[in-house]
PDB file of N, CA and C in Angstrom:
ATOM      1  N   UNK A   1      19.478 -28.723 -11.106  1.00  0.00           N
ATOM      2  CA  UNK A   1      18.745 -28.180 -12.218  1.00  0.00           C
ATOM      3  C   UNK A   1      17.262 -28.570 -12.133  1.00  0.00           C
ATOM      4  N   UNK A   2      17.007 -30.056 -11.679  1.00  0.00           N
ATOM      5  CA  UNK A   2      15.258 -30.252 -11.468  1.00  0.00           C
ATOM      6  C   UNK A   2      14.953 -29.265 -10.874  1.00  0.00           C
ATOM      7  N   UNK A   3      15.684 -29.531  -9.766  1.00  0.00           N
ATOM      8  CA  UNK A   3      15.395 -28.852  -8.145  1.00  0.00           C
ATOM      9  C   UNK A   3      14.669 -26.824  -8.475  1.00  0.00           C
ATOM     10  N   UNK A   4      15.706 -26.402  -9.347  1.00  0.00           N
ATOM     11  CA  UNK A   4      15.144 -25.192  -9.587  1.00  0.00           C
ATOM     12  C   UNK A   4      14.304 -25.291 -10.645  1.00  0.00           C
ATOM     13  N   UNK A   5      14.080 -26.107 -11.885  1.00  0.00           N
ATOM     14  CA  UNK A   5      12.777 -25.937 -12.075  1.00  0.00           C
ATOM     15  C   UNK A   5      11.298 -26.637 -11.568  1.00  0.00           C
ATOM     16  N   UNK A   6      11.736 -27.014 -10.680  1.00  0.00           N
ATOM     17  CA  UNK A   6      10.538 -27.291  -9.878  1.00  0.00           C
ATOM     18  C   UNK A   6      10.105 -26.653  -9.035  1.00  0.00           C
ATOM     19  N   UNK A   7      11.454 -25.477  -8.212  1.00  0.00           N
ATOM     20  CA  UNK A   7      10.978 -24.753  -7.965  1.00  0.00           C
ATOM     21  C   UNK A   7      10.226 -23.350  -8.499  1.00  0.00           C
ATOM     22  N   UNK A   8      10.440 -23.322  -9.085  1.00  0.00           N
ATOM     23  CA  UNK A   8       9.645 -22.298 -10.348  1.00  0.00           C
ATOM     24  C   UNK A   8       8.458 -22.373 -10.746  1.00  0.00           C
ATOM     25  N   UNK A   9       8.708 -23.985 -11.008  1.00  0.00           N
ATOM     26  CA  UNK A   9       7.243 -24.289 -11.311  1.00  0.00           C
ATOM     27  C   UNK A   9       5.777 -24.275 -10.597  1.00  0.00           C
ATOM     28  N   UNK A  10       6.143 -24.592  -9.036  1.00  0.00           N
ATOM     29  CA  UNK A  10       5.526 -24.435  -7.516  1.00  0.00           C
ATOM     30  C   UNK A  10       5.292 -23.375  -7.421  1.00  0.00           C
ATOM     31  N   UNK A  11       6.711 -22.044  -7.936  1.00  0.00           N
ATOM     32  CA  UNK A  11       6.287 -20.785  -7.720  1.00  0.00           C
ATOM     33  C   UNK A  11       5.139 -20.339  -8.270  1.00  0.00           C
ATOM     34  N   UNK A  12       5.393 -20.697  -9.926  1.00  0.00           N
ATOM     35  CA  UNK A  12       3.873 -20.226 -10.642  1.00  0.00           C
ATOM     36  C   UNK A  12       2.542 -20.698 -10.777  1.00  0.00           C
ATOM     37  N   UNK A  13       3.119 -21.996 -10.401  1.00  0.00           N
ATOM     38  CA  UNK A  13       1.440 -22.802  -9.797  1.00  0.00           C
ATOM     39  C   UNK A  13       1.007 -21.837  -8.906  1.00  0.00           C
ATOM     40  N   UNK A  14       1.591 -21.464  -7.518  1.00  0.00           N
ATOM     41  CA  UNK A  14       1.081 -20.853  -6.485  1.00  0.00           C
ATOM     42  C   UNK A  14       0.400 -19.551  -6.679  1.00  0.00           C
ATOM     43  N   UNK A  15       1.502 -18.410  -7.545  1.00  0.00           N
ATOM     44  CA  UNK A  15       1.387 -17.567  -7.904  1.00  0.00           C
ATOM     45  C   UNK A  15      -0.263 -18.078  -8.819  1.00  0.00           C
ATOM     46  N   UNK A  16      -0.857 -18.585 -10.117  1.00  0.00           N
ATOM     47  CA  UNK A  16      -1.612 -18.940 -10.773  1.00  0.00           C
ATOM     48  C   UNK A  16      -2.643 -19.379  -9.506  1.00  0.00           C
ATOM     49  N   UNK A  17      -2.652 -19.571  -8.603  1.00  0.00           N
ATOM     50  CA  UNK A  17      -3.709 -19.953  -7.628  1.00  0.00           C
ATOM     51  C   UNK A  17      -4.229 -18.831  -6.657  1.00  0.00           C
ATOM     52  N   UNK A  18      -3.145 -17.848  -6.757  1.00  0.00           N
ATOM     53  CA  UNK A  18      -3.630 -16.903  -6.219  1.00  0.00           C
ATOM     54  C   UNK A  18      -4.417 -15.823  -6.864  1.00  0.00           C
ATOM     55  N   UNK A  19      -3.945 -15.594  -8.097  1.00  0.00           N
ATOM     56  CA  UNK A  19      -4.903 -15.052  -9.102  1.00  0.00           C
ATOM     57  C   UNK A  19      -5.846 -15.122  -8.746  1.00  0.00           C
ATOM     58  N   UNK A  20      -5.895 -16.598  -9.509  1.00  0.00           N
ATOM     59  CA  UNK A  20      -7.592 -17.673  -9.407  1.00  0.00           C
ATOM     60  C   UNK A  20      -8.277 -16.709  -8.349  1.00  0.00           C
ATOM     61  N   UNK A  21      -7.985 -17.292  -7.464  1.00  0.00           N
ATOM     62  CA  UNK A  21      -9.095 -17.118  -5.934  1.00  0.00           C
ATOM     63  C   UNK A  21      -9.024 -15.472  -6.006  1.00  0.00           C
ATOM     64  N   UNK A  22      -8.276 -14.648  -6.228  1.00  0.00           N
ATOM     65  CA  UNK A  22      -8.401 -13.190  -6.043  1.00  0.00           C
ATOM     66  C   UNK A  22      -9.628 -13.212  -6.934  1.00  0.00           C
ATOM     67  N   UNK A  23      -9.767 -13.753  -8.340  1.00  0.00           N
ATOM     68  CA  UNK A  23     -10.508 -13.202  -9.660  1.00  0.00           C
ATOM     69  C   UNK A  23     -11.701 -13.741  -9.208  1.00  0.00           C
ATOM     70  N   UNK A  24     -11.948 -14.875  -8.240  1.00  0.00           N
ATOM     71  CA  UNK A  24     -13.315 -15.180  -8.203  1.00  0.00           C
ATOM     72  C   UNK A  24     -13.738 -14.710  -6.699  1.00  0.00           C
ATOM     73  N   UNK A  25     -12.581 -13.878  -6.486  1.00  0.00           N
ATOM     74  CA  UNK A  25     -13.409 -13.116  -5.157  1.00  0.00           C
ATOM     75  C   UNK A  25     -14.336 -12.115  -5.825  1.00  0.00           C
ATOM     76  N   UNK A  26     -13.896 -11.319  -6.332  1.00  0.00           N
ATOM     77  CA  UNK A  26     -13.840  -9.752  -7.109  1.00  0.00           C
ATOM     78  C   UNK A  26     -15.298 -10.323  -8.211  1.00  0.00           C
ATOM     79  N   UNK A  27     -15.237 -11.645  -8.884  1.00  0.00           N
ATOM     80  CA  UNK A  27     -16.404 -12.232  -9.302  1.00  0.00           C
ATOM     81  C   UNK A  27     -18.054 -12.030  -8.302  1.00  0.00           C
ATOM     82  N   UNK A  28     -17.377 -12.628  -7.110  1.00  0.00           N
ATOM     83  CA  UNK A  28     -18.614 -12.992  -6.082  1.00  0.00           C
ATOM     84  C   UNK A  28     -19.214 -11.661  -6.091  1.00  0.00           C
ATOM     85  N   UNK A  29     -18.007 -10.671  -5.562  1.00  0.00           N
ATOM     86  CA  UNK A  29     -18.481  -9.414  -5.372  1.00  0.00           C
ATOM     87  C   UNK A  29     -19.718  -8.631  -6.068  1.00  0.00           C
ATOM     88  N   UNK A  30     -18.753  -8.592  -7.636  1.00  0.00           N
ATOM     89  CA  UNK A  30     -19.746  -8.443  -8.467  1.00  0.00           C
ATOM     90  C   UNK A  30     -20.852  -8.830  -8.936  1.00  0.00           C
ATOM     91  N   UNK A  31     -21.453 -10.074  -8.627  1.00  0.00           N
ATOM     92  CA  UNK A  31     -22.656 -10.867  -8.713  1.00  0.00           C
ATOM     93  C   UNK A  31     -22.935 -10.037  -7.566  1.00  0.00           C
ATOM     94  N   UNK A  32     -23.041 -10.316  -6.005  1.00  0.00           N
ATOM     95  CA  UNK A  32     -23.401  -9.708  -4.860  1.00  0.00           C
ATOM     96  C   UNK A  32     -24.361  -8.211  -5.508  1.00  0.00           C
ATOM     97  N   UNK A  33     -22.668  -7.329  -6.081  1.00  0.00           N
ATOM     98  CA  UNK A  33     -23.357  -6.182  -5.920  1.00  0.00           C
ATOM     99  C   UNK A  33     -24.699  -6.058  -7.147  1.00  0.00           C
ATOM    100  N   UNK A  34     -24.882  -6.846  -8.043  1.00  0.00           N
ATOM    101  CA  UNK A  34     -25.473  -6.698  -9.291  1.00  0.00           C
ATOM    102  C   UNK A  34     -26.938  -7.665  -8.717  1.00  0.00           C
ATOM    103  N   UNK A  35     -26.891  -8.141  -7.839  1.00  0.00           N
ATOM    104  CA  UNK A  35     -27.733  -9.153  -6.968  1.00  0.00           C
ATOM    105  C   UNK A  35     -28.884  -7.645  -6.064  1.00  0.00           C
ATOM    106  N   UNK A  36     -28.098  -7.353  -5.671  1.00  0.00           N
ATOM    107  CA  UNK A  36     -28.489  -6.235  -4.868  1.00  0.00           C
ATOM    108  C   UNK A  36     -29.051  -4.823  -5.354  1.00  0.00           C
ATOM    109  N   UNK A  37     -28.076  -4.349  -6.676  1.00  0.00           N
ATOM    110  CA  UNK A  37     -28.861  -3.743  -6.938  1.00  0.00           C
ATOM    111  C   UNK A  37     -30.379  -4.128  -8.150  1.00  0.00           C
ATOM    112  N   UNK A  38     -30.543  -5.311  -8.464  1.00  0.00           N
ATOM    113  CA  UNK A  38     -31.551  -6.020  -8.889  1.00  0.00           C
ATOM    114  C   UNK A  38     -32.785  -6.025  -7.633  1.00  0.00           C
ATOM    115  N   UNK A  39     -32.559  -5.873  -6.243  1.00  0.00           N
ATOM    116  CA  UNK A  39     -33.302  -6.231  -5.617  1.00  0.00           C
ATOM    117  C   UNK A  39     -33.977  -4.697  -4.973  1.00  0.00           C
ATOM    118  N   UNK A  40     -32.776  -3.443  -5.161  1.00  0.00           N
ATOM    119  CA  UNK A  40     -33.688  -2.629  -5.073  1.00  0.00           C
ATOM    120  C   UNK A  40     -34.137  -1.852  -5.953  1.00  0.00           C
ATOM    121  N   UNK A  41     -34.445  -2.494  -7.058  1.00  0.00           N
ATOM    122  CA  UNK A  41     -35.384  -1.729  -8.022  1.00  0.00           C
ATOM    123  C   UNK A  41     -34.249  -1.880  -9.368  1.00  0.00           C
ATOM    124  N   UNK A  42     -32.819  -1.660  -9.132  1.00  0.00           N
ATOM    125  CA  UNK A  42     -32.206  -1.415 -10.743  1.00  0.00           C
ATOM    126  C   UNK A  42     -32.444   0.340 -11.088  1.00  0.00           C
ATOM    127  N   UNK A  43     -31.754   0.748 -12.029  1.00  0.00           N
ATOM    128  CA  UNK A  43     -32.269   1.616 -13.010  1.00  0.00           C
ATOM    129  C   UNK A  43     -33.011   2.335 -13.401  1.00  0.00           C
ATOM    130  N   UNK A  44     -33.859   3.038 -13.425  1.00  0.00           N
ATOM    131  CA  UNK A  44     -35.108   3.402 -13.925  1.00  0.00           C
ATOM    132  C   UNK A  44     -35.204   3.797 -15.521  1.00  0.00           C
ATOM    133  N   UNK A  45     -35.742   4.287 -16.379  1.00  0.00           N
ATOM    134  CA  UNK A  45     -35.365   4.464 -17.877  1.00  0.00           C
ATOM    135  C   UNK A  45     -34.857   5.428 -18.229  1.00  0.00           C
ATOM    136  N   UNK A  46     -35.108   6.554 -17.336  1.00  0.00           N
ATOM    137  CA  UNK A  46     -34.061   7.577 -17.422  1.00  0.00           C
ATOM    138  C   UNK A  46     -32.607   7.696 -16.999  1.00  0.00           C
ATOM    139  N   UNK A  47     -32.622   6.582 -16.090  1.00  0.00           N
ATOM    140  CA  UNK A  47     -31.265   6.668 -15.490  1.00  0.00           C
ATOM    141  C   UNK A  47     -30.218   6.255 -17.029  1.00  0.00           C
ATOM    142  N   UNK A  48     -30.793   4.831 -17.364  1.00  0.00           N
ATOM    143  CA  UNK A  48     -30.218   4.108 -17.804  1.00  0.00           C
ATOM    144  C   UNK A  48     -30.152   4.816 -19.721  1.00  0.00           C
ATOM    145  N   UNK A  49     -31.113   5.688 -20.282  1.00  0.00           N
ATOM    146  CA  UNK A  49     -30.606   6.343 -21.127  1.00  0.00           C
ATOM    147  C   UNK A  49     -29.589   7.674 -20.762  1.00  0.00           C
ATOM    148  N   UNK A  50     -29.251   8.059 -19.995  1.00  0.00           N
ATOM    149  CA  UNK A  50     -28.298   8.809 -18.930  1.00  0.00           C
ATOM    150  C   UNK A  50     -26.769   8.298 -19.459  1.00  0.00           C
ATOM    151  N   UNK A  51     -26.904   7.413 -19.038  1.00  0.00           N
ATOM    152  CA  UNK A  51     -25.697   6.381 -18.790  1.00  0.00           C
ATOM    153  C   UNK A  51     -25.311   5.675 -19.633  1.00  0.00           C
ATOM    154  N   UNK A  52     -26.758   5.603 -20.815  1.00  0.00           N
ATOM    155  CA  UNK A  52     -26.073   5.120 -22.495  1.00  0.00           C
ATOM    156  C   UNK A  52     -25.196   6.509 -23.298  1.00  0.00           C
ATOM    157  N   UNK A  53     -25.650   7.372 -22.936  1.00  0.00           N
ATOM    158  CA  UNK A  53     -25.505   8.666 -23.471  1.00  0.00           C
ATOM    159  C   UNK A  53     -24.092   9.003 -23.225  1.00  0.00           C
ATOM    160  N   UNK A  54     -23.786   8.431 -21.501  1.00  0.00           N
ATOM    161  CA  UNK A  54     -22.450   8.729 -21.303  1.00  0.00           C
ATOM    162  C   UNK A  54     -21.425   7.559 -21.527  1.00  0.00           C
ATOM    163  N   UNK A  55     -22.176   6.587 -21.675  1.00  0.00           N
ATOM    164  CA  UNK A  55     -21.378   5.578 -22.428  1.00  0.00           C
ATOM    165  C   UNK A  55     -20.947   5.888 -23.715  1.00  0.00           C
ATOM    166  N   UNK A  56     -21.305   6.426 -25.162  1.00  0.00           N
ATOM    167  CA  UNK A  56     -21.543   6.725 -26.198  1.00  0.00           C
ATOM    168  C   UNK A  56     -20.016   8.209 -26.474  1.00  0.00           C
ATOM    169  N   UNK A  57     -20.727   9.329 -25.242  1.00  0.00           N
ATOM    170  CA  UNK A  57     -19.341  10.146 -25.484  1.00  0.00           C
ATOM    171  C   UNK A  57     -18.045   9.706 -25.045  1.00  0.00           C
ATOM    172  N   UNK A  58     -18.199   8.365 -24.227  1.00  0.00           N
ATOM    173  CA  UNK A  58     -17.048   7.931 -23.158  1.00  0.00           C
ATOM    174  C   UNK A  58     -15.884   7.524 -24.556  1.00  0.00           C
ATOM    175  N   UNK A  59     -16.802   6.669 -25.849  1.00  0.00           N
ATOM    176  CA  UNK A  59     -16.380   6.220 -26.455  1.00  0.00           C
ATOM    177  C   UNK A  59     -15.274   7.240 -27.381  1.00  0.00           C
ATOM    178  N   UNK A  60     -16.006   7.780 -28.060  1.00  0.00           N
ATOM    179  CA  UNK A  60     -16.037   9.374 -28.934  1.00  0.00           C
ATOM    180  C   UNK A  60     -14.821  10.002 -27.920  1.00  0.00           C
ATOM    181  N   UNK A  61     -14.892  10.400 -26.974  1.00  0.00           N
ATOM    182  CA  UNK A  61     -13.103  10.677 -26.482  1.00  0.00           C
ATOM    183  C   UNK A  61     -12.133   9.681 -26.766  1.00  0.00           C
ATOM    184  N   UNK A  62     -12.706   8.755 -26.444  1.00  0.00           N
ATOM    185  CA  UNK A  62     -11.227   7.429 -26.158  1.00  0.00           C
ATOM    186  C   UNK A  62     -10.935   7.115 -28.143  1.00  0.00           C
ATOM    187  N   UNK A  63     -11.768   7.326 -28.951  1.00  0.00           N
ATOM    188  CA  UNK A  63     -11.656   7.533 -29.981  1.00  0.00           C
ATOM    189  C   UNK A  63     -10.739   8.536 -30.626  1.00  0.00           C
ATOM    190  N   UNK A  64     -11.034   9.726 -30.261  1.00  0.00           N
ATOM    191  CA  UNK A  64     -10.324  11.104 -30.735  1.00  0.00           C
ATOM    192  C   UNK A  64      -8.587  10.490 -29.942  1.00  0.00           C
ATOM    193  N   UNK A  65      -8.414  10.266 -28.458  1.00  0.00           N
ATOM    194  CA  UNK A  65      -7.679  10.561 -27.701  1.00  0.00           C
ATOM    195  C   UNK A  65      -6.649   9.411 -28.898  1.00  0.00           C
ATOM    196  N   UNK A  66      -7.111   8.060 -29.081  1.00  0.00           N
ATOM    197  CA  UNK A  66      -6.734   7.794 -29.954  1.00  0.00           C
ATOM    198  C   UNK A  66      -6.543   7.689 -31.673  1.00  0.00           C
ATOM    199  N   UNK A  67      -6.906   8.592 -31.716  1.00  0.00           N
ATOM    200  CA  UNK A  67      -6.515   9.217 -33.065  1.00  0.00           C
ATOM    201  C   UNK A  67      -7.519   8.560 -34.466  1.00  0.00           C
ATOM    202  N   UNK A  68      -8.440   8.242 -33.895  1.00  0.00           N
ATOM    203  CA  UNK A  68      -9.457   7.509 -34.941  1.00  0.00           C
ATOM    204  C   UNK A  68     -10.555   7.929 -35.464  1.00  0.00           C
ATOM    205  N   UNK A  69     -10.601   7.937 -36.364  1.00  0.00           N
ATOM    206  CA  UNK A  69     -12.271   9.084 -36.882  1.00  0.00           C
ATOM    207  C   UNK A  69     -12.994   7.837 -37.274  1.00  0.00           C
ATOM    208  N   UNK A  70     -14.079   8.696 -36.798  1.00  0.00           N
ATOM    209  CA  UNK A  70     -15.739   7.629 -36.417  1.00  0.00           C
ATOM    210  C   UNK A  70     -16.409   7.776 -37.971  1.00  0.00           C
TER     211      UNK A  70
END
């Protein structure tokens, strides 16, 4: 009875460690890519009211789709 919950427990430690290191790969990445595009310029002001705009209707569907009035 230890024996299997210890093994279990090893399992989900391991399992919980692999997460980890996956989530702070996918982290690095994202710094990297947000690193990079900081370095060539970013955005410009049109882009980025563009992209609020489509942020804004993105919402307004996922709203309707769920059944919620704004």
């Amino acid at each position: 009875m230890i024996l299997e919950m210890m093994a279990v427990s090893l399992a989900a430690l391991a399992g919980l460690g692999i997460v980890t290191f996956a989530a702070l790969r996918a982290w690095h990445g994202w710094l990297a890519f947000r690193r990079w595009e900081v370095e060539r310029g970013g955005l410009d002001a049109g882009s980025r009211i563009e992209l609020a705009a489509l942020r804004e209707r993105l919402r307004r569907l996922e709203a309707i789709a769920a059944g919620v009035d704004l």
